[in-house]
Each structure stands twice: as C-alpha cells, then as structure tokens.
C-alpha atoms as a PDB file:
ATOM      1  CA  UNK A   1    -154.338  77.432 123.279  1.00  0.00           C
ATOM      2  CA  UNK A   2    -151.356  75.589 122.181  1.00  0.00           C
ATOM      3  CA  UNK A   3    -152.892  72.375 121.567  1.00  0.00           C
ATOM      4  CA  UNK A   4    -155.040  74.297 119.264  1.00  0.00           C
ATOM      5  CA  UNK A   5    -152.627  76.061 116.909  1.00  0.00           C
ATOM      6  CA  UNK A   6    -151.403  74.632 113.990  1.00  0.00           C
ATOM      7  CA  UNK A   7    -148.093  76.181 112.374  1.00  0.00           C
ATOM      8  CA  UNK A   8    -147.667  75.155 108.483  1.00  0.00           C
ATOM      9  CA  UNK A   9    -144.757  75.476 106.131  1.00  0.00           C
ATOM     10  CA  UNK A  10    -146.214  75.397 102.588  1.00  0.00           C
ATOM     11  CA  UNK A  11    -143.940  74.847  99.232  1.00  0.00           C
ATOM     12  CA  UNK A  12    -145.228  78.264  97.724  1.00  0.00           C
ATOM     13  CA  UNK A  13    -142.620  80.520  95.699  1.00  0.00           C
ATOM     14  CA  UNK A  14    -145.346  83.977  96.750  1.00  0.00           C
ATOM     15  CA  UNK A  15    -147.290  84.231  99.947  1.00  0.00           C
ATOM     16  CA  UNK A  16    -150.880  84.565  98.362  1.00  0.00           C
ATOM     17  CA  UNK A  17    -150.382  81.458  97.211  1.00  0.00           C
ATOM     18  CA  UNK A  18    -150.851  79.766 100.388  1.00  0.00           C
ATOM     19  CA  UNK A  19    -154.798  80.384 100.125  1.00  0.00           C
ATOM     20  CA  UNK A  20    -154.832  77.660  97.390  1.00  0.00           C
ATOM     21  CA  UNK A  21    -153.241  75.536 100.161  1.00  0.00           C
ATOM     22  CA  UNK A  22    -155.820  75.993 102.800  1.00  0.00           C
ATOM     23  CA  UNK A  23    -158.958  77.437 100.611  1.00  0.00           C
ATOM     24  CA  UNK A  24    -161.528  79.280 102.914  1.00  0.00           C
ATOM     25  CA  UNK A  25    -164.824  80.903 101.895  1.00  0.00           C
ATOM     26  CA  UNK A  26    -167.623  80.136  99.805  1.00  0.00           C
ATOM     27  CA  UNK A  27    -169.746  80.721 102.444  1.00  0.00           C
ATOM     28  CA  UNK A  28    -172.566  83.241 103.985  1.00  0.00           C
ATOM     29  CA  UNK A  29    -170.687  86.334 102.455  1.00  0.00           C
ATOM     30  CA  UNK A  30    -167.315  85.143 102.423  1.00  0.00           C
ATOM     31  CA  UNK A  31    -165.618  85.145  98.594  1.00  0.00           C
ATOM     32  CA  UNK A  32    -165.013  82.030  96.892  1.00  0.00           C
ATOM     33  CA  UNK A  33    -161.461  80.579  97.212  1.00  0.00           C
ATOM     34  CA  UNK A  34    -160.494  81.669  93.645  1.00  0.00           C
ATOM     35  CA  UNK A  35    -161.631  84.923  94.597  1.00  0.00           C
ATOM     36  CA  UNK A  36    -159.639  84.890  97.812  1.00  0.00           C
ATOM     37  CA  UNK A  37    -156.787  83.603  95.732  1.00  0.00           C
ATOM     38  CA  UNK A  38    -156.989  86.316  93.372  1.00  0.00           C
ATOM     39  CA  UNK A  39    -157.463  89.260  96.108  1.00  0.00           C
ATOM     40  CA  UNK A  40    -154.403  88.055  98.324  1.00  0.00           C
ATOM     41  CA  UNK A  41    -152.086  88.525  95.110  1.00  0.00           C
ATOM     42  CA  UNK A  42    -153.878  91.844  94.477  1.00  0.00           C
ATOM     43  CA  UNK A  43    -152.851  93.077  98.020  1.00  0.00           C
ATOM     44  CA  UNK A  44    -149.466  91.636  98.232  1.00  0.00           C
ATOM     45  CA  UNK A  45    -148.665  93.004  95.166  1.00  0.00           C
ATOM     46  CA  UNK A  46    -150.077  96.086  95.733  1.00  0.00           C
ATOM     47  CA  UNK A  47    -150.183  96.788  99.718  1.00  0.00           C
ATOM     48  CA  UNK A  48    -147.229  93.651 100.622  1.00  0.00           C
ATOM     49  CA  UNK A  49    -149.789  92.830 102.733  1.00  0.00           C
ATOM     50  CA  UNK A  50    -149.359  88.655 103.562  1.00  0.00           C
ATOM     51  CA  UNK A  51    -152.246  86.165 104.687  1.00  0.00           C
ATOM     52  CA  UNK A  52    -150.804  85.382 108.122  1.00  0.00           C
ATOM     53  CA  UNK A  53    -153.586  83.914 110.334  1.00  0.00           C
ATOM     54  CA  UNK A  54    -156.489  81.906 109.525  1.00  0.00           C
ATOM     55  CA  UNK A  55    -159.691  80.166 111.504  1.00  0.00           C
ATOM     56  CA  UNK A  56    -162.973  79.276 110.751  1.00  0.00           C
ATOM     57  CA  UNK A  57    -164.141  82.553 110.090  1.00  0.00           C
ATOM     58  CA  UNK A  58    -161.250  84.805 109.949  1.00  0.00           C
ATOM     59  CA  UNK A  59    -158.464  85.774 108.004  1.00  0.00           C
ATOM     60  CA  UNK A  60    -155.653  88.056 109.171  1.00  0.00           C
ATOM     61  CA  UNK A  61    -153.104  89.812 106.948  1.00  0.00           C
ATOM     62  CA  UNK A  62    -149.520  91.138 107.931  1.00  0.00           C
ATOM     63  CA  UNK A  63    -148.783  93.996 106.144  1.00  0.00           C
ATOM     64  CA  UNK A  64    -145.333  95.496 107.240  1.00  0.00           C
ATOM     65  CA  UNK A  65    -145.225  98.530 104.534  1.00  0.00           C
ATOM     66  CA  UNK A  66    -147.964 100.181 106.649  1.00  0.00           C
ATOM     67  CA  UNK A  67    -150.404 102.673 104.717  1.00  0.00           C
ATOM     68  CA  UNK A  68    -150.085 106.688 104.384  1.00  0.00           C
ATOM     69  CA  UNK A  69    -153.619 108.612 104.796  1.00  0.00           C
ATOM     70  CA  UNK A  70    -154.083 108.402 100.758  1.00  0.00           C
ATOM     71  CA  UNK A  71    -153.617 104.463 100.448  1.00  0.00           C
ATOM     72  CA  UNK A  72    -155.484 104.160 103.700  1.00  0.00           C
ATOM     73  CA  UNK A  73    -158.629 105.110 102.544  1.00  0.00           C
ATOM     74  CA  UNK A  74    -158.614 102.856  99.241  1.00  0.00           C
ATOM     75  CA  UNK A  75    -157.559 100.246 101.034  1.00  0.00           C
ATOM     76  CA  UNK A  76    -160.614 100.243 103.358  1.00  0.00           C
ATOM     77  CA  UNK A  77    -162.699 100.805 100.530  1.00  0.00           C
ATOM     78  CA  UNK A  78    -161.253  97.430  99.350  1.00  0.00           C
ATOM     79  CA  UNK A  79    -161.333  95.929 102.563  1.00  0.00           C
ATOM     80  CA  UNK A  80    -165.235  96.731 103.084  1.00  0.00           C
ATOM     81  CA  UNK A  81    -165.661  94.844  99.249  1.00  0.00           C
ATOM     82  CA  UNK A  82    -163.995  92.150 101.095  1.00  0.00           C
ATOM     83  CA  UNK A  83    -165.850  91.811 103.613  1.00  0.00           C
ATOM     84  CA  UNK A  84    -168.934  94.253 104.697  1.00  0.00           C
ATOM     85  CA  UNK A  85    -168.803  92.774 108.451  1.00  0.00           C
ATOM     86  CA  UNK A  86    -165.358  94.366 108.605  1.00  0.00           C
ATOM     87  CA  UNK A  87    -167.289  98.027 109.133  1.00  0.00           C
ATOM     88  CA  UNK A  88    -170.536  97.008 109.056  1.00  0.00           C
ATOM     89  CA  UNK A  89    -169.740  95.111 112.589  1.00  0.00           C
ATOM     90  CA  UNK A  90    -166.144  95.539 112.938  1.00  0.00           C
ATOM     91  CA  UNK A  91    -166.540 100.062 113.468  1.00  0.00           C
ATOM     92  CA  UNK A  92    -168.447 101.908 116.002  1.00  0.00           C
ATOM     93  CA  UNK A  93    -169.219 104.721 113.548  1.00  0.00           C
ATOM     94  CA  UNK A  94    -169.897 102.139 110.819  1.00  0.00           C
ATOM     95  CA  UNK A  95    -167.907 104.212 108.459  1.00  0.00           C
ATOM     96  CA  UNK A  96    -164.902 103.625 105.916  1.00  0.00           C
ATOM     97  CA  UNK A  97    -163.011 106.733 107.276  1.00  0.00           C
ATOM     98  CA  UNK A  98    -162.726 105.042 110.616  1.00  0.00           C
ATOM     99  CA  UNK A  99    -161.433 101.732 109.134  1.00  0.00           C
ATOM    100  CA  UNK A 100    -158.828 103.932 107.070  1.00  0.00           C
ATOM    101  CA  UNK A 101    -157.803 105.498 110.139  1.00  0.00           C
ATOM    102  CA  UNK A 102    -157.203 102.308 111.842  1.00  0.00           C
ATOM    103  CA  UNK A 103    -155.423 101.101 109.070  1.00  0.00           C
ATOM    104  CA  UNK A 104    -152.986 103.982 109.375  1.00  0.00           C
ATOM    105  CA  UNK A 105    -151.896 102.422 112.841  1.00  0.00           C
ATOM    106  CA  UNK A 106    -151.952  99.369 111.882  1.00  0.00           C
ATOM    107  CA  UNK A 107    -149.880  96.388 110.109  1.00  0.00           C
ATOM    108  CA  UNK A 108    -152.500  93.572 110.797  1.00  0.00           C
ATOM    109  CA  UNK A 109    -155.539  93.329 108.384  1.00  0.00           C
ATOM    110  CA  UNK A 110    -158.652  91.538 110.103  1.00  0.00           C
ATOM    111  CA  UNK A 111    -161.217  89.733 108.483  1.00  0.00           C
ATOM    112  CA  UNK A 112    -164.220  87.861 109.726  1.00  0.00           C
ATOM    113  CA  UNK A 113    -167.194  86.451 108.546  1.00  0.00           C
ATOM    114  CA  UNK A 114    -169.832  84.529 110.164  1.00  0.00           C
END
C-alpha cells in the first residue's frame, strides 16, 4: 500500500484550499471543483472539518470539533446534498437520522462517488 500513497505539502494559508490544488469532481454526481472548493470552506468554517484523504472517488474529511445531536443532523442533511451515495448506499436504513447518528461518533467525514 505504501508504494501507492502519496503524502503532499501544499503552500495554502486555509485547508479548503487544498481542493484547488488537487481539483476532483465534475463527474457522474460528484460537484464541480469550484463547488467542492466552495463547500470545503463552508465546512471548515463552519464544522472545522479539513479535506484529509482523497482517491479517485472519495474524499475524506477530519473534523476534530466532533458534532452534538443538533449540528449532527444538519450536517447530514448537508452531507446527503453532497453526495446522495453517502445514504443512499453508504446507510442500511437509507435514512439521514442514521448518518447524523454516525456523525455523532465520528471525526472522519466519508465521501464517495462512483
């Protein structure tokens, strides 16, 4: 796995602005790369929540505030604007309460589109 990882440092005063460094999306029903740009700087400046990990087709945020039971369920509101597969495929229940309630546990965001 090692040979395949690639670790970056990227001259960026904010962390959403490393999405302008490695733009992603565009595609199937991923958002554009301005609108990725845009919704990383929404989150960190709402949430603290920082684009960590990317791949092909997903995205993973580090969010070290956490998120009480109010924020919880707006955020996975915003998450499932985002991206659909994220409950549509990503819940057993296919249901924003369970996302919310996983957020609550949770300080990693996971995105993926295919």
């Amino acid at each position: 796995m090692a040979e395949d990882t690639l670790l970056l440092e990227l001259p960026v005063k904010n962390p959403w602005e490393i999405i302008a460094y490695l733009p992603m999306g565009g595609w199937n029903d991923c958002p554009a790369p301005e609108e990725m740009i845009s919704i990383c700087k929404y989150w960190y400046e709402k949430y603290q929540a920082v684009p960590a990990t990317f791949t092909s087709d997903v995205l993973e945020f580090y969010a070290p505030a956490g998120l009480n039971k109010e924020d919880s369920l707006e955020a996975a509101k915003e998450h499932y604007a985002f991206c659909t597969d994220r409950i549509d495929q990503g819940t057993r229940t296919c249901k924003v309460s369970e996302l919310a309630a996983g957020l609550e546990e949770s300080n990693v965001w996971y995105f993926w589109w295919d």
